[in-house]
N, C-alpha and C. Protein backbone atom coordinates (compact mmCIF):
# COMPACT_ATOMS: atom_id res chain seq x y z
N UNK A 1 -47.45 7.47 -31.85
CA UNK A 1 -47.00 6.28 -31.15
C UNK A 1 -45.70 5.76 -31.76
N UNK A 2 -45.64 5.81 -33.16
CA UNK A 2 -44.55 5.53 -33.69
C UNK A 2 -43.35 6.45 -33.57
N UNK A 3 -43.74 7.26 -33.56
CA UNK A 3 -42.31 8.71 -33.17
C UNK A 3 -42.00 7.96 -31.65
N UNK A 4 -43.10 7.76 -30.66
CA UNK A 4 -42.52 7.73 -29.20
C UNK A 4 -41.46 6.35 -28.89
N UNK A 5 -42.18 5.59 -29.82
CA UNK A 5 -41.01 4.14 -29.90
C UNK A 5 -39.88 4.33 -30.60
N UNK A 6 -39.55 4.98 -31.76
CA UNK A 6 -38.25 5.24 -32.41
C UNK A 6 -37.41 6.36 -30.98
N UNK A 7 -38.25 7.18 -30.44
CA UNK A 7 -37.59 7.77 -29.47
C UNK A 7 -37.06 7.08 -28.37
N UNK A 8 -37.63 5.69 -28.00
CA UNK A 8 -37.26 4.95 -26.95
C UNK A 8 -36.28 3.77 -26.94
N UNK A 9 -36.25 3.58 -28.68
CA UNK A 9 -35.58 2.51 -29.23
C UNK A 9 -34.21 3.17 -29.25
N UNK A 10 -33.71 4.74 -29.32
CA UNK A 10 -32.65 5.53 -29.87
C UNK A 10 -32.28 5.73 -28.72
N UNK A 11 -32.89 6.29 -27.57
CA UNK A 11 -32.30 6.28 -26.02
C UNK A 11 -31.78 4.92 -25.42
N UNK A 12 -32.39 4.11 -25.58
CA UNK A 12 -32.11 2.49 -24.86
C UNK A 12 -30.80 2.33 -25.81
N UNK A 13 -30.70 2.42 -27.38
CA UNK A 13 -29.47 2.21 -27.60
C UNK A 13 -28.69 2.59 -27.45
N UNK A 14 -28.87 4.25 -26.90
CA UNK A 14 -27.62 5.01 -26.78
C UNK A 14 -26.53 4.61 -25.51
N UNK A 15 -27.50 4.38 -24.42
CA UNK A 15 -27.48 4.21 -22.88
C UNK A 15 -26.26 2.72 -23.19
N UNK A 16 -26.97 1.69 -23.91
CA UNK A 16 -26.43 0.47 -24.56
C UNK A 16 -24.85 0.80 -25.11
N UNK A 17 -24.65 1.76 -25.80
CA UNK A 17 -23.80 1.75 -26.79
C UNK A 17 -22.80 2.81 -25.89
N UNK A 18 -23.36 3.61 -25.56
CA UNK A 18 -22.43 4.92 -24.68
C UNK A 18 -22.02 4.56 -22.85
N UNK A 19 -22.84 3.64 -22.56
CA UNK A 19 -22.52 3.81 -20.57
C UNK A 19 -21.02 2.81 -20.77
N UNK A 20 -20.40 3.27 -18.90
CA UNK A 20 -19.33 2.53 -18.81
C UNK A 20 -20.27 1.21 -17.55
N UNK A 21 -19.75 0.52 -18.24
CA UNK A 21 -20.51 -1.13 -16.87
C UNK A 21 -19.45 -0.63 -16.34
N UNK A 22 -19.85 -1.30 -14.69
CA UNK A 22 -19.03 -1.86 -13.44
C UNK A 22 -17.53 -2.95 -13.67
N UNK A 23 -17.74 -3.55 -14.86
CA UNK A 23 -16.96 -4.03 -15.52
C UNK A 23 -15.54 -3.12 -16.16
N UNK A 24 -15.90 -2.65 -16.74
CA UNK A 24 -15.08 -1.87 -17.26
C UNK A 24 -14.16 -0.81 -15.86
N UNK A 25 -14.96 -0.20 -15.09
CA UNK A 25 -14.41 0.74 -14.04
C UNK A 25 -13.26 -0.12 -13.52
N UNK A 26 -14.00 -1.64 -13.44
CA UNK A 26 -13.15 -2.45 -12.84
C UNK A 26 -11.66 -2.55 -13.26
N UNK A 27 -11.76 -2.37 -14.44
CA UNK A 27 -10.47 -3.18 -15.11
C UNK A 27 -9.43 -2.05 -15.30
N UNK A 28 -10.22 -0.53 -15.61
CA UNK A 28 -9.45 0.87 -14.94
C UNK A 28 -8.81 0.90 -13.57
N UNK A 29 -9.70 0.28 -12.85
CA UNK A 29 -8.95 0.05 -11.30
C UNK A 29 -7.95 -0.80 -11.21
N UNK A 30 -8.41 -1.65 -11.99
CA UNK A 30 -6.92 -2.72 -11.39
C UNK A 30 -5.67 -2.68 -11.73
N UNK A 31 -5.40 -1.19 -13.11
CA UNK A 31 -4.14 -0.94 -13.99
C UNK A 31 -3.34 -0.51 -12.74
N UNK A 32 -4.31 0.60 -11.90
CA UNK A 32 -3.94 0.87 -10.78
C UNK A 32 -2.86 0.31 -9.95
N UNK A 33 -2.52 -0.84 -10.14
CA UNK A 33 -2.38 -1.71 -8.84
C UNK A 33 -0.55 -1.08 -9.04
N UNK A 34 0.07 -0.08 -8.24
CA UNK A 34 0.99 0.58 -8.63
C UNK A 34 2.64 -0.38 -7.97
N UNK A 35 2.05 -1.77 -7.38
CA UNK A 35 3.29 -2.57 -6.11
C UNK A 35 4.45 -2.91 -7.38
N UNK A 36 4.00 -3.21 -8.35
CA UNK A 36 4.58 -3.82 -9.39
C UNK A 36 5.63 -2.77 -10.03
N UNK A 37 5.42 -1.64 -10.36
CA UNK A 37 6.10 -0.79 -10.72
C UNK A 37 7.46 -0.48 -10.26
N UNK A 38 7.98 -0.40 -10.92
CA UNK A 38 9.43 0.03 -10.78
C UNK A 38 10.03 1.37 -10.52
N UNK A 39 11.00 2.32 -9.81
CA UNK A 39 10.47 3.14 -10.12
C UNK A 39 11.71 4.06 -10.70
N UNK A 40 12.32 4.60 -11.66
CA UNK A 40 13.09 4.89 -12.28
C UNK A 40 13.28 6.24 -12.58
N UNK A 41 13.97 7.51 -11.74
CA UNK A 41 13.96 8.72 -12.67
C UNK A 41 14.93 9.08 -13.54
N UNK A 42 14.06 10.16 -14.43
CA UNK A 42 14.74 10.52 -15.84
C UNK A 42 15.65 11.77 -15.43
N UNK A 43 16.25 12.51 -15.59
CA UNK A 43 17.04 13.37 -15.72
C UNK A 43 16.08 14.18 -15.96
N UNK A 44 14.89 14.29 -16.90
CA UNK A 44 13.94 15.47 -16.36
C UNK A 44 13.25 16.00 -15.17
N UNK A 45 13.18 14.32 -14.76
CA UNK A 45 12.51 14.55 -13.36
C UNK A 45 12.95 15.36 -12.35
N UNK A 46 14.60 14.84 -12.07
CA UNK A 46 15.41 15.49 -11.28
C UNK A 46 15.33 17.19 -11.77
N UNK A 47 15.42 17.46 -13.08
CA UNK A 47 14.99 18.88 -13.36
C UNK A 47 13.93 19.68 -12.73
N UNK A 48 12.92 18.79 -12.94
CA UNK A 48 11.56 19.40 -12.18
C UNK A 48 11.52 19.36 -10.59
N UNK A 49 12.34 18.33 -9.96
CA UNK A 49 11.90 18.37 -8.37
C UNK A 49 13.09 19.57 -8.48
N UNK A 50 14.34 20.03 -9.33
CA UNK A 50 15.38 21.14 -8.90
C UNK A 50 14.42 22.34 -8.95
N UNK A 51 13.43 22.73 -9.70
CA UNK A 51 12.91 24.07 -10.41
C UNK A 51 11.89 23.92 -9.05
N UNK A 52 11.15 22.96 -8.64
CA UNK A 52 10.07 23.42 -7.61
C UNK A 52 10.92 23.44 -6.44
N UNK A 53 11.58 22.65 -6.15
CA UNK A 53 12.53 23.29 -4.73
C UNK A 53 13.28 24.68 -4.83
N UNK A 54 13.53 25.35 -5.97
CA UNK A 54 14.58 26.48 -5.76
C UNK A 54 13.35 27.25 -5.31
N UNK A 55 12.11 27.46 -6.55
CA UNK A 55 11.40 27.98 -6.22
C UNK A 55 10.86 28.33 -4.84
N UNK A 56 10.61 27.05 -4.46
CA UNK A 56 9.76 26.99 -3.09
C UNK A 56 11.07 27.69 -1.57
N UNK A 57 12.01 27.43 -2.21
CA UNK A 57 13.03 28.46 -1.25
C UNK A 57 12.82 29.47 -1.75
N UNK A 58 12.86 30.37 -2.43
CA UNK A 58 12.68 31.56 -2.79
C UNK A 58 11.70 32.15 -2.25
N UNK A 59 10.24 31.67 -1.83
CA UNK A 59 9.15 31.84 -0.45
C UNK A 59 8.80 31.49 0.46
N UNK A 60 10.36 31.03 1.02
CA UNK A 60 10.85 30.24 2.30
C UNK A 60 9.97 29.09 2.57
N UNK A 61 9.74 28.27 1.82
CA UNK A 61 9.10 27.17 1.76
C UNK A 61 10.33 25.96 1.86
N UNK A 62 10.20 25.00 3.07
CA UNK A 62 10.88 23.73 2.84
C UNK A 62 11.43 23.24 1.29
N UNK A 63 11.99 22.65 1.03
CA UNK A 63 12.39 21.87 -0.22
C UNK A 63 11.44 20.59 -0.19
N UNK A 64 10.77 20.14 -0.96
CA UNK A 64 10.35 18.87 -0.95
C UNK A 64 11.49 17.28 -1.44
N UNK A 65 10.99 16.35 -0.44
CA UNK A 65 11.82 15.37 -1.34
C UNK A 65 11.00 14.02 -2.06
N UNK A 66 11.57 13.41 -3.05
CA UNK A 66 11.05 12.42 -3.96
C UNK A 66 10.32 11.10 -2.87
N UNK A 67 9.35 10.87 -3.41
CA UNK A 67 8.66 9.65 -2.61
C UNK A 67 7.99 8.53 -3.75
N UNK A 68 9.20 7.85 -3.43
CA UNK A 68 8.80 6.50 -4.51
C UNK A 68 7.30 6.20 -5.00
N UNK A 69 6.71 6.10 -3.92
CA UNK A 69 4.86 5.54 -3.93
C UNK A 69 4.36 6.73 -4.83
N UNK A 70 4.66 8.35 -4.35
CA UNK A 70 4.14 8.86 -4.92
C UNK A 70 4.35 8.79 -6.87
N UNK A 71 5.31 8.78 -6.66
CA UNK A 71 6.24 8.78 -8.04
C UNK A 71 5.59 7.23 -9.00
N UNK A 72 5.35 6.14 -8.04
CA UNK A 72 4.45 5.16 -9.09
C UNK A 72 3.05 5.49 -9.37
N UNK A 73 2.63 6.53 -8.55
CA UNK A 73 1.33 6.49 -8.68
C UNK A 73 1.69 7.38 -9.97
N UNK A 74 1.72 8.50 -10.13
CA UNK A 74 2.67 9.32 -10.88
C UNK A 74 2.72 8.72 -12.24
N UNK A 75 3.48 7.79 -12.62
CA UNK A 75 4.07 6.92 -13.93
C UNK A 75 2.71 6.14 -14.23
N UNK A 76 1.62 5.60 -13.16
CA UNK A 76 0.49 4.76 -13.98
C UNK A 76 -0.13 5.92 -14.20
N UNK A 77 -0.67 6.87 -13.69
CA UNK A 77 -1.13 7.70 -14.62
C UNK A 77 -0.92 8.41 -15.48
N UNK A 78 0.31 8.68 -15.89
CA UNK A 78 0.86 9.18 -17.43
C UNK A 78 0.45 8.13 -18.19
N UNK A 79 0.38 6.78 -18.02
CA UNK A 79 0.33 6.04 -18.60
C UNK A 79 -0.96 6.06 -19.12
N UNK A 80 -1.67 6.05 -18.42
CA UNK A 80 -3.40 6.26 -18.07
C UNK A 80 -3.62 7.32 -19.72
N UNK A 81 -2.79 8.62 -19.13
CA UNK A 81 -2.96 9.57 -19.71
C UNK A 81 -2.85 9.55 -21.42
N UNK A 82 -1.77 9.09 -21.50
CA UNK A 82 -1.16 8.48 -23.00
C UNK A 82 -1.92 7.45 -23.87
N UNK A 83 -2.12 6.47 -22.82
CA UNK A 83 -3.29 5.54 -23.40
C UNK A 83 -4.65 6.38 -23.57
N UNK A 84 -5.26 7.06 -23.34
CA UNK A 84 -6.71 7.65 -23.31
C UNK A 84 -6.44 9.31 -24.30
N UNK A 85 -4.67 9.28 -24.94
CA UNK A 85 -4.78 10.64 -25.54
C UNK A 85 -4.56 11.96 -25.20
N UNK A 86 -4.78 12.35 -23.71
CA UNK A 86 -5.83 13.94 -23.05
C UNK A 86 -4.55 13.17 -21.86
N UNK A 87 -4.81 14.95 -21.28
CA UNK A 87 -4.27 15.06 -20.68
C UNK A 87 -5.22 14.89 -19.32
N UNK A 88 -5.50 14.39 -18.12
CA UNK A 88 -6.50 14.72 -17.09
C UNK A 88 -5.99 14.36 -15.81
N UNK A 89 -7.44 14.62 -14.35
CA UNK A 89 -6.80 14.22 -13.37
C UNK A 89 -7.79 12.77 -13.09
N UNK A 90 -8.07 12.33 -14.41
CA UNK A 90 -9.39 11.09 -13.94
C UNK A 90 -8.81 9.90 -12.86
N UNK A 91 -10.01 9.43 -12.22
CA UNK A 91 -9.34 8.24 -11.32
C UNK A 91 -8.23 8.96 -9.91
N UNK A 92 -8.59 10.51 -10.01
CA UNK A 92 -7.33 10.86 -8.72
C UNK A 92 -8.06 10.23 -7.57
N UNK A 93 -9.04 9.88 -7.21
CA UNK A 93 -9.47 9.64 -6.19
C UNK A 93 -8.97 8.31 -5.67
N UNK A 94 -8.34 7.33 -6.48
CA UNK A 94 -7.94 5.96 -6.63
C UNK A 94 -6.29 6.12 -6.21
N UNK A 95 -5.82 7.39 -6.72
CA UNK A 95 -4.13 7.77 -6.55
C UNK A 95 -4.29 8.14 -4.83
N UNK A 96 -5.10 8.91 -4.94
CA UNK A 96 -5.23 9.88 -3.08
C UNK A 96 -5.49 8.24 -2.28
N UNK A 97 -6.20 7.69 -2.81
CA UNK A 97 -6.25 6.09 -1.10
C UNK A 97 -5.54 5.55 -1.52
N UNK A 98 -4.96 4.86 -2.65
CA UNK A 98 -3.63 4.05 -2.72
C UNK A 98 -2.84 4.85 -1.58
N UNK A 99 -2.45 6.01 -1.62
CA UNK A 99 -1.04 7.05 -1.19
C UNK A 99 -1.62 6.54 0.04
N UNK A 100 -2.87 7.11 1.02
CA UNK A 100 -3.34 6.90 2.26
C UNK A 100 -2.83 5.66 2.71
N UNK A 101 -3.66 4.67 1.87
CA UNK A 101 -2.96 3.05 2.45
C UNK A 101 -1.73 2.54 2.65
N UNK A 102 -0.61 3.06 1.08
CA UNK A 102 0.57 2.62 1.70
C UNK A 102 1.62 3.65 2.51
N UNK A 103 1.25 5.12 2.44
CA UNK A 103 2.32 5.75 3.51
C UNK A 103 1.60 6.35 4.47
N UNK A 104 0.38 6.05 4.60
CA UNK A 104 -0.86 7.13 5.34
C UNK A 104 -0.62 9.00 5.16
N UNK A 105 -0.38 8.88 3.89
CA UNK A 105 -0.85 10.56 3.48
C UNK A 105 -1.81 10.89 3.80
N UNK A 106 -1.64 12.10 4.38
CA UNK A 106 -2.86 13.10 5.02
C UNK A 106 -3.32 14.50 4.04
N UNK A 107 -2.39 14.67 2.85
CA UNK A 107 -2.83 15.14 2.15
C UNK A 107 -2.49 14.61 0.79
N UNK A 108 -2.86 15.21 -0.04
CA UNK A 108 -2.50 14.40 -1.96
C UNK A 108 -3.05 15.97 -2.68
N UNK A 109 -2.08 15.77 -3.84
CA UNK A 109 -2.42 17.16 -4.38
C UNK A 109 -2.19 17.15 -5.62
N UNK A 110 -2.52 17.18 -7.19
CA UNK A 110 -1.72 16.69 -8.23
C UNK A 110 -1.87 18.00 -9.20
N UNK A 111 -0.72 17.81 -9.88
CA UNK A 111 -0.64 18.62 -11.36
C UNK A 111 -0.10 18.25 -12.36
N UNK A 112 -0.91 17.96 -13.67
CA UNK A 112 -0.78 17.31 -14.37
C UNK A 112 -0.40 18.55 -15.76
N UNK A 113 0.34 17.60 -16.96
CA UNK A 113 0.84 18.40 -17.62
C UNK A 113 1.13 18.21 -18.99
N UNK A 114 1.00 18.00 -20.42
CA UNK A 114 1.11 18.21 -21.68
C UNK A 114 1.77 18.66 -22.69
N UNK A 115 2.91 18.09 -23.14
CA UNK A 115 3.44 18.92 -24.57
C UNK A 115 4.29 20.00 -24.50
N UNK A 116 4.64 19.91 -23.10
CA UNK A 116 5.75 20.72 -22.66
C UNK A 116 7.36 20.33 -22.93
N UNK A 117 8.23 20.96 -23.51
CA UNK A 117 9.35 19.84 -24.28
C UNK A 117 10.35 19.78 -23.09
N UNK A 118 10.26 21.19 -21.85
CA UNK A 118 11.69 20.62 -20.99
C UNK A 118 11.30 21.15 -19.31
N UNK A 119 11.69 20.68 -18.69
CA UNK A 119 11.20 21.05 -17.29
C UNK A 119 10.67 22.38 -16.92
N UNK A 120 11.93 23.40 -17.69
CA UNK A 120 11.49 24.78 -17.61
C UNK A 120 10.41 25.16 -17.42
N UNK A 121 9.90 24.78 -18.89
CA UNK A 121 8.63 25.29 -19.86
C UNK A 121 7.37 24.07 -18.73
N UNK A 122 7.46 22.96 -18.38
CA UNK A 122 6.42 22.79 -17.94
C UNK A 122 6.27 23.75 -16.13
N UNK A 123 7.41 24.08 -15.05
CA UNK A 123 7.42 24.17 -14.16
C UNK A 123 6.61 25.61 -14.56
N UNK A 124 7.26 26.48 -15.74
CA UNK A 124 6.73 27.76 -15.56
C UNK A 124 5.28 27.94 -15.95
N UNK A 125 4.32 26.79 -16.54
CA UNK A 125 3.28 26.63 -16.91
C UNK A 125 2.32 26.65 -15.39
N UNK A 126 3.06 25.75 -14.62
CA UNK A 126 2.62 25.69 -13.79
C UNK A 126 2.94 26.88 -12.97
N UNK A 127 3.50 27.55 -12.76
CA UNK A 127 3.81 28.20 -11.74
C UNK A 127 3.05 29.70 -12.24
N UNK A 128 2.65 29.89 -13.89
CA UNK A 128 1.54 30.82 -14.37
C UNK A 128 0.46 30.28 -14.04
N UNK A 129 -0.15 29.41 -13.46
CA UNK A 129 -1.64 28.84 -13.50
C UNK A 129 -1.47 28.90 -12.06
N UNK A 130 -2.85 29.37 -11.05
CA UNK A 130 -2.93 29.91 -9.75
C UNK A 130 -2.89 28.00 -9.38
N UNK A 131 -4.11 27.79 -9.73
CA UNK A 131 -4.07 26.20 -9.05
C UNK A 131 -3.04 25.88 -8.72
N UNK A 132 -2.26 25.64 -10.18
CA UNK A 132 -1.10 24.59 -10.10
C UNK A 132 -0.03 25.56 -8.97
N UNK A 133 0.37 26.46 -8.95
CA UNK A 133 1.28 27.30 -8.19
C UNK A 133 0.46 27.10 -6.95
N UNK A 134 -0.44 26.97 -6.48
CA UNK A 134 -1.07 27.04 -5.21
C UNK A 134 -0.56 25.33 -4.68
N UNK A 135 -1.08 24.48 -5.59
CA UNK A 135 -0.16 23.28 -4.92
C UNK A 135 1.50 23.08 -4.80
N UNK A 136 2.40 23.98 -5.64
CA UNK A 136 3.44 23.94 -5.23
C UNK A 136 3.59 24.65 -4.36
N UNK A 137 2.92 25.92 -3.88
CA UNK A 137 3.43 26.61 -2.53
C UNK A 137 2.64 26.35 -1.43
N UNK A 138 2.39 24.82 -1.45
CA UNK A 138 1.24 24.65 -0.40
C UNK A 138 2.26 24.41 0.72
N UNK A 139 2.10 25.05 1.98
CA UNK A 139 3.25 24.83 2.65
C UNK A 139 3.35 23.59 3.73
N UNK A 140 2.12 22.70 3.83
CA UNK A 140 2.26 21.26 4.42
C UNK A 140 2.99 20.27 3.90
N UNK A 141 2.66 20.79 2.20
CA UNK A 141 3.60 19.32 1.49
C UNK A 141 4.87 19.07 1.81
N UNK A 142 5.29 17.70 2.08
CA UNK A 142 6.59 17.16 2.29
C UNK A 142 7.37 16.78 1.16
N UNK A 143 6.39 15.97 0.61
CA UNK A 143 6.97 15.01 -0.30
C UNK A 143 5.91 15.44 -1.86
N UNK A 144 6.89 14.40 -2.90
CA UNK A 144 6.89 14.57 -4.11
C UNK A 144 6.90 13.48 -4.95
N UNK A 145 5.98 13.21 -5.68
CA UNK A 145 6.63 12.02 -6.76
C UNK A 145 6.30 12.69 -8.30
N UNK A 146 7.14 12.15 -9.21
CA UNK A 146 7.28 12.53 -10.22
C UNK A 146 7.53 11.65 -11.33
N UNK A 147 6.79 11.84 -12.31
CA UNK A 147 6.62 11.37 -13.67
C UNK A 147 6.34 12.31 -14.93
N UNK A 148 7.66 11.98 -15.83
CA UNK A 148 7.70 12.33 -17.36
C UNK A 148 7.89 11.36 -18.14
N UNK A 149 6.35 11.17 -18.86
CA UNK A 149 6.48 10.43 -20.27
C UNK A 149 6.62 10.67 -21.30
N UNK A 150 7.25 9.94 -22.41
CA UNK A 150 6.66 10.27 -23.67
C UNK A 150 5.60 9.36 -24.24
N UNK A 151 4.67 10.16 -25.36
CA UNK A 151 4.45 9.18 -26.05
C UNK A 151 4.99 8.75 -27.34
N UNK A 152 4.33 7.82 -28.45
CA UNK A 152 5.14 7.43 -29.00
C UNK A 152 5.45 8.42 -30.10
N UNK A 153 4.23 9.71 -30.22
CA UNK A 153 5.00 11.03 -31.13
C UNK A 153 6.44 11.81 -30.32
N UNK A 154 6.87 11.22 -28.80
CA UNK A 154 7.87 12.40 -28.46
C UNK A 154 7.12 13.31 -27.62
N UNK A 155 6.12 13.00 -27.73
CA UNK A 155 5.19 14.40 -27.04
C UNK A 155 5.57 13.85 -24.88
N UNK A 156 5.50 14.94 -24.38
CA UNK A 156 5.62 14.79 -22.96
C UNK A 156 4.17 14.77 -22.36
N UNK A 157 4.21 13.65 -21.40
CA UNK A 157 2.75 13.85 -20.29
C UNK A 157 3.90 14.00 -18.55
N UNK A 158 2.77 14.71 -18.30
CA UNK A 158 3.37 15.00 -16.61
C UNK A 158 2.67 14.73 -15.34
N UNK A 159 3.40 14.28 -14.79
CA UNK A 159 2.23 13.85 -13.48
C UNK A 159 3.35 14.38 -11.73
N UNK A 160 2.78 15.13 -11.81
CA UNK A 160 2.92 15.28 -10.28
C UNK A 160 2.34 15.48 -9.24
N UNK A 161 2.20 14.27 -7.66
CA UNK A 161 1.89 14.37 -7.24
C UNK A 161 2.66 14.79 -5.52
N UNK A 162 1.88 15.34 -4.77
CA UNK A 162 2.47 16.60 -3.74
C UNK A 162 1.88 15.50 -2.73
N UNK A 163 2.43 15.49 -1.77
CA UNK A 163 1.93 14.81 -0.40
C UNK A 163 2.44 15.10 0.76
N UNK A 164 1.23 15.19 1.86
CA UNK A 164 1.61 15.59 3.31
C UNK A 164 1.69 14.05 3.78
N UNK A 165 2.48 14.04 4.40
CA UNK A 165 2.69 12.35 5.63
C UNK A 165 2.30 13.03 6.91
């Protein structure tokens, strides 16, 4: 009886000590709120939308062009990314209906990216990984937004997101 209560006392705390409340999701959502953002590109950026457009001519694919909305959604999640450490695609589901609501995207597509020091080296990362090359040669996408951060080691986070209007 005593083993089954230390077992129930160690689960209830864990559940206690480890779950995320409704609270918390909340306050992840609302960093979200992307109207506020500004939206500013770096000279890498322009690197990276040059390397996926040559590319994407090279398999007679349209050129894509830059889309502000996408591009803030883009910058809060590097941010996201930097703050939490890791690189991920958490919360895309929050980036895909923002995009829906304010330009009515019909599609959303993202690739995200890490520690890569110059456009090159991240485009060709991507363009070795099937996924990520499968969303750049997706041939509906129109549009593009783009984000390169650092953090405060120098290190690069990447966020790109692909969208059909």
């Amino acid at each position: 009886m005593k083993k089954l209560s230390l077992i129930l006392i160690i689960m209830i705390s864990s559940l206690l000590i480890f779950s995320c409340s409704v609270e918390d999701e909340n306050l992840i959502l609302d960093s979200y709120n992307t109207e506020s953002i500004m939206v500013e590109y770096k000279t890498i950026d322009f690197e990276i939308l040059d390397l996926i457009n040559m590319y994407r001519t090279t398999i007679n694919l349209e050129p894509l062009t830059l889309l502000n909305e996408a591009t803030r959604e883009s910058i809060v999640h590097n941010q996201y990314m930097i703050n939490e450490g890791t690189v991920s695609h958490d919360f895309f589901y929050v980036r895909f209906q923002n995009l829906v609501e304010a330009v009515e995207a019909k599609k959303v597509l993202e690739n995200v990216g890490y520690g890569f020091c110059n456009a090159e080296s991240v485009v060709n990362a991507w363009l070795n990984s099937d996924g990520h090359r499968a969303n750049i040669e997706n041939p509906n996408i129109t549009e593009i937004g783009i984000s390169s951060s650092q953090d405060t080691h120098g290190k690069y986070y990447f966020t790109n997101i692909f969208v059909k209007l």
